[in-house]
N, C-alpha and C. Protein backbone atom coordinates (compact mmCIF):
# COMPACT_ATOMS: atom_id res chain seq x y z
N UNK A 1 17.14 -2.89 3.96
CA UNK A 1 16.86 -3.07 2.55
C UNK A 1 17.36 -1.86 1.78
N UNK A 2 17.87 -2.07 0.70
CA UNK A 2 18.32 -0.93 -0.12
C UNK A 2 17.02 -0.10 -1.03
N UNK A 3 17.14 0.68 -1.80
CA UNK A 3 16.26 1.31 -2.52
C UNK A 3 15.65 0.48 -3.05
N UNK A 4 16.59 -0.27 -4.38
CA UNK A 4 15.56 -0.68 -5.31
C UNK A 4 14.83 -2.20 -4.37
N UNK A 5 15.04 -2.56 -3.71
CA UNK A 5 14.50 -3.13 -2.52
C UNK A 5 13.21 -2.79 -2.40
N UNK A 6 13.14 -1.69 -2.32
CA UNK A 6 11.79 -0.90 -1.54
C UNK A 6 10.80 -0.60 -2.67
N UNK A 7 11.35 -0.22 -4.04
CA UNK A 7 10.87 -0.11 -5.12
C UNK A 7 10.40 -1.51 -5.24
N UNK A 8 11.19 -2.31 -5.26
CA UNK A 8 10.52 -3.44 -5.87
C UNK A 8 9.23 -4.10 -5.02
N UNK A 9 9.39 -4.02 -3.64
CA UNK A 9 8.28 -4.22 -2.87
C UNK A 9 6.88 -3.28 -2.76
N UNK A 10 7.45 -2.10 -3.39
CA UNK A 10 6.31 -1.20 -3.40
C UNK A 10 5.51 -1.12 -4.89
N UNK A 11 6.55 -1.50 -5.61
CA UNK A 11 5.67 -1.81 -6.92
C UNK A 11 4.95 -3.46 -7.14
N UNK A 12 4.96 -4.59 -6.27
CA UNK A 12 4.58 -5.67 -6.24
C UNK A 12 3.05 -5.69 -4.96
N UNK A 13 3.58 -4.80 -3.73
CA UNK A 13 2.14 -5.13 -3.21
C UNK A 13 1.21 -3.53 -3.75
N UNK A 14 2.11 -2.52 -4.09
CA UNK A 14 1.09 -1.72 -5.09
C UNK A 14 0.07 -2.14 -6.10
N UNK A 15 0.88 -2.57 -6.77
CA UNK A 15 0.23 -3.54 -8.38
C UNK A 15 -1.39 -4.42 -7.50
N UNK A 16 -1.36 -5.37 -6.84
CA UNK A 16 -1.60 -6.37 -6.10
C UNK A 16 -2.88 -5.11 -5.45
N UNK A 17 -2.71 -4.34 -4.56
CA UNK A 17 -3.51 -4.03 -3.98
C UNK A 17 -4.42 -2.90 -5.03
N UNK A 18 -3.83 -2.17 -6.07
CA UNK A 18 -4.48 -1.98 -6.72
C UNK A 18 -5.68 -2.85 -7.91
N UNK A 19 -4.61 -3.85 -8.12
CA UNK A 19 -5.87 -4.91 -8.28
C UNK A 19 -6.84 -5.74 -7.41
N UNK A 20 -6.93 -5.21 -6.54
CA UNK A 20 -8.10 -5.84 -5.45
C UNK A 20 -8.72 -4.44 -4.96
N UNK A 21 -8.22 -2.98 -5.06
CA UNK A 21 -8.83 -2.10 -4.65
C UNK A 21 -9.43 -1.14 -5.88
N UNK A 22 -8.46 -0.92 -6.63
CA UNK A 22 -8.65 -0.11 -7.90
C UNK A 22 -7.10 0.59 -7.37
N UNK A 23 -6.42 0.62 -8.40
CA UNK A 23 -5.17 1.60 -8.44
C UNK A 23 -5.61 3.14 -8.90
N UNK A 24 -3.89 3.77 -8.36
CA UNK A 24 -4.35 4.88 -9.24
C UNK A 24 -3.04 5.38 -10.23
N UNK A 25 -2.29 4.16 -11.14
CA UNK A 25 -1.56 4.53 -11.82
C UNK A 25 -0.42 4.02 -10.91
N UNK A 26 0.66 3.35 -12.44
CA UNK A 26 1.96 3.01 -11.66
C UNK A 26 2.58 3.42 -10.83
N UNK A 27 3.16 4.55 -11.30
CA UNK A 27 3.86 5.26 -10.22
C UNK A 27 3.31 5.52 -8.84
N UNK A 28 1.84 5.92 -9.32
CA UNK A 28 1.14 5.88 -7.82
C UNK A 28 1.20 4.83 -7.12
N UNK A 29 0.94 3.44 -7.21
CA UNK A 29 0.88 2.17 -6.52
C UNK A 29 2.39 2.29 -6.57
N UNK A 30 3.32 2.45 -6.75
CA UNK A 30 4.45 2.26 -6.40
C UNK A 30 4.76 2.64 -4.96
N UNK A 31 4.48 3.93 -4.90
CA UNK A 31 4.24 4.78 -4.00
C UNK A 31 3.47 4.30 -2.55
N UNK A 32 2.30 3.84 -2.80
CA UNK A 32 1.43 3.66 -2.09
C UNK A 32 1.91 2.23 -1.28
N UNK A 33 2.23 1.25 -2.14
CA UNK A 33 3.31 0.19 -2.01
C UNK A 33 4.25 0.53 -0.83
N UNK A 34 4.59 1.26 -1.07
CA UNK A 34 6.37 1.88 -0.06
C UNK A 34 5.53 2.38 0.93
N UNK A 35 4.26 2.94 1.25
CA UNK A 35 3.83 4.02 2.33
C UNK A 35 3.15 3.26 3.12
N UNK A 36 2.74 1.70 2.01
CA UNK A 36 1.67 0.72 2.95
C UNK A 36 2.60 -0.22 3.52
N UNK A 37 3.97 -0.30 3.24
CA UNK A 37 4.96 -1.04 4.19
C UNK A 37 4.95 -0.90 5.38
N UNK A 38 4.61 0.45 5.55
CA UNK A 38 5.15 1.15 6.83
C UNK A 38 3.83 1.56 7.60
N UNK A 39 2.84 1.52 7.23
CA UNK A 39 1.14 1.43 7.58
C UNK A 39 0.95 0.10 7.94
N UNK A 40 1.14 -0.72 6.83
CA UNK A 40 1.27 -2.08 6.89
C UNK A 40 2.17 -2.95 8.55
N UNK A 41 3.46 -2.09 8.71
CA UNK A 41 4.19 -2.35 9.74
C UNK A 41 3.40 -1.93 10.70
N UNK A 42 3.07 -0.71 10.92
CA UNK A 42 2.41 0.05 11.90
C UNK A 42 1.12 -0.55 12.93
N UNK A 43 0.57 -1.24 11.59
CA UNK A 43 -0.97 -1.84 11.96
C UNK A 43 -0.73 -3.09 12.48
N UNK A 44 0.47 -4.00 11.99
CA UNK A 44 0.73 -5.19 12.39
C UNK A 44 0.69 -4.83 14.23
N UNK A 45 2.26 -4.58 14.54
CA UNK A 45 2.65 -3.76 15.58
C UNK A 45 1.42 -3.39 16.43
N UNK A 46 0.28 -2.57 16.20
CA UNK A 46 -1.12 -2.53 16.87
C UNK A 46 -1.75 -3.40 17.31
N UNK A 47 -1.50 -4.41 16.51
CA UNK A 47 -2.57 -5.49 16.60
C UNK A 47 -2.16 -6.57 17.29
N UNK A 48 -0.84 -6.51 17.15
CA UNK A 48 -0.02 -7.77 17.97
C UNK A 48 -0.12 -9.06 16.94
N UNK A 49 -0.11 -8.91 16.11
CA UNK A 49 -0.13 -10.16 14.83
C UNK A 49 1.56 -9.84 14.35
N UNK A 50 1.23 -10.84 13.42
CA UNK A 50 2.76 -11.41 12.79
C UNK A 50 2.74 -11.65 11.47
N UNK A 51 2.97 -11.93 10.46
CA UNK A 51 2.41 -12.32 9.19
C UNK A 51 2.92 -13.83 8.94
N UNK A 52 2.32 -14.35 8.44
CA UNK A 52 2.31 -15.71 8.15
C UNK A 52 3.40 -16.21 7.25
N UNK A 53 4.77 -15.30 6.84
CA UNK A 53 5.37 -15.53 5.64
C UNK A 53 6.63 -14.85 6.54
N UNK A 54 7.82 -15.40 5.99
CA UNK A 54 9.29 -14.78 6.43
C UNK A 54 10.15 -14.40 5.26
N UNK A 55 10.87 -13.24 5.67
CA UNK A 55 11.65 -12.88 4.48
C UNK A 55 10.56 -11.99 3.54
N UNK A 56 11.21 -11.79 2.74
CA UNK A 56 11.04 -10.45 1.68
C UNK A 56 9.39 -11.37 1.53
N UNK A 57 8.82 -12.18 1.39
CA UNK A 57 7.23 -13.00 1.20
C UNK A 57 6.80 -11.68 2.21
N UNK A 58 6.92 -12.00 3.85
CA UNK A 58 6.70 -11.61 4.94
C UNK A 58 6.68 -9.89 4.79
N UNK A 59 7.64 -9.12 4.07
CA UNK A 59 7.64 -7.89 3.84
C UNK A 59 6.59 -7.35 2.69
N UNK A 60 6.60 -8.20 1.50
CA UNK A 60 5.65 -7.53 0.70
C UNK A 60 4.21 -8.18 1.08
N UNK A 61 3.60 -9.00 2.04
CA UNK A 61 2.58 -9.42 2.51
C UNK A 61 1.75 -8.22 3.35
N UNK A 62 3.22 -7.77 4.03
CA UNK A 62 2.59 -6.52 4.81
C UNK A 62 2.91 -5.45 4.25
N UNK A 63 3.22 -5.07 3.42
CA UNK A 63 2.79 -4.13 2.64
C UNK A 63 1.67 -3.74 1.26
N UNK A 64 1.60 -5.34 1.12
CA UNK A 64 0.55 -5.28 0.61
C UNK A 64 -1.03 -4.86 1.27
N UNK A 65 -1.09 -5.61 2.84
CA UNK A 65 -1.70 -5.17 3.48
C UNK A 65 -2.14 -3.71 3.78
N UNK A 66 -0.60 -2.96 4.16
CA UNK A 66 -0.99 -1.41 4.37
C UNK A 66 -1.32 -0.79 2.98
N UNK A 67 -1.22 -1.71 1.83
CA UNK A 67 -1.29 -0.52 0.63
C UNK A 67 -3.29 -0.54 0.19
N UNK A 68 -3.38 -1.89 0.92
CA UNK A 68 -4.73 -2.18 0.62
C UNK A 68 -5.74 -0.59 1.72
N UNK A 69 -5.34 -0.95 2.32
CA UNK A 69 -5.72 0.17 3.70
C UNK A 69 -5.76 1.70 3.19
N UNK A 70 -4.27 1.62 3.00
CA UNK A 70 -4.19 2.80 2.20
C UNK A 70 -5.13 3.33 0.82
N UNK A 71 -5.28 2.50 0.25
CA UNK A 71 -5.60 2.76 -1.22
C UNK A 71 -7.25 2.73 -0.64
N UNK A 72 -7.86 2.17 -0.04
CA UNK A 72 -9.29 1.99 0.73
C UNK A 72 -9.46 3.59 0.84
N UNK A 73 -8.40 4.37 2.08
CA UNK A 73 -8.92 5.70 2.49
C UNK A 73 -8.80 6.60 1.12
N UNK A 74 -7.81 6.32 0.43
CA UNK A 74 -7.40 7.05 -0.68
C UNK A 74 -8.93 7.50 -1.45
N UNK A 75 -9.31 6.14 -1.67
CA UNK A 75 -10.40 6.19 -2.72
C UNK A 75 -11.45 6.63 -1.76
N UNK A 76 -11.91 6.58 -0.78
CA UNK A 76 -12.85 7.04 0.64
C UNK A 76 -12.80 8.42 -0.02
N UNK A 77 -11.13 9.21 0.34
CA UNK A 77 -11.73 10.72 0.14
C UNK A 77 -12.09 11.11 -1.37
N UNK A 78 -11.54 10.01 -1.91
CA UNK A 78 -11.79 11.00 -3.15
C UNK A 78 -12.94 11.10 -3.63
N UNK A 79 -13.89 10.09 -3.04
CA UNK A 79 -15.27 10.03 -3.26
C UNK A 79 -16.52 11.49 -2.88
N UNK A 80 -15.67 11.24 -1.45
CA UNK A 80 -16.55 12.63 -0.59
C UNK A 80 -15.72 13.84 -1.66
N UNK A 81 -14.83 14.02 -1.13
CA UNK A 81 -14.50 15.66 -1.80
C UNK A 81 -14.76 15.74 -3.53
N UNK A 82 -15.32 14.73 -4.07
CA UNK A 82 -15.71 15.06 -5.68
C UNK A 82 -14.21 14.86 -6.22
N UNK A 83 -13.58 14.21 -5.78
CA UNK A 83 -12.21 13.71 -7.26
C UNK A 83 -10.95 14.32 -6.94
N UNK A 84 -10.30 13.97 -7.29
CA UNK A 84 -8.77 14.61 -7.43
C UNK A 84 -9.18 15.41 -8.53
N UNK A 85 -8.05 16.94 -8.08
CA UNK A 85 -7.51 17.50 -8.58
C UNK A 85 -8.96 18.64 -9.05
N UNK A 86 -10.22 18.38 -8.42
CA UNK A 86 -10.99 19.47 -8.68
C UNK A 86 -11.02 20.75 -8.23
N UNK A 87 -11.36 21.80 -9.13
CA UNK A 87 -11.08 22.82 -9.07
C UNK A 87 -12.74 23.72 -8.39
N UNK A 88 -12.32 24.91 -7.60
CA UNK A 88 -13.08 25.15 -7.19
C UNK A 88 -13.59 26.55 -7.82
């Protein structure tokens, strides 16, 4: 897949998993999108599952997946350590 490839899949199961998790800003779910592809891949691969969809469906399914995961621990720490970006 080329870049905007990856952009576009990372800003579609970003968006998506931020609306079922809470986002944290475009660019961020963009991000998180592209990192849960590959979390998303990772966990499949573990588990011995497959996704139910082929083609670019099949790619942003599982990345939607890892972004959900992702965005889960995301918001996990930010809970315990008191927030992004606090100062000590």
């Amino acid at each position: 897949m080329d870049l905007l490839t990856w952009i576009i899949v990372g800003l579609v199961a970003g968006v998506l998993a931020g609306l079922v998790v809470g986002g944290v800003g475009l660019l961020g779910d963009i991000i998180v999108g592209i990192v849960g592809a590959f979390v998303g891949g990772w966990l499949f691969r573990q588990l011995g599952v497959t996704t139910p969809f082929s083609g670019l469906a099949g790619t942003i399914f599982t990345a939607f997946v890892g972004a959900v995961v992702l965005l889960f621990l995301l918001h996990a720490l930010h809970r315990r350590r008191g927030g992004y970006g606090r100062r000590r």
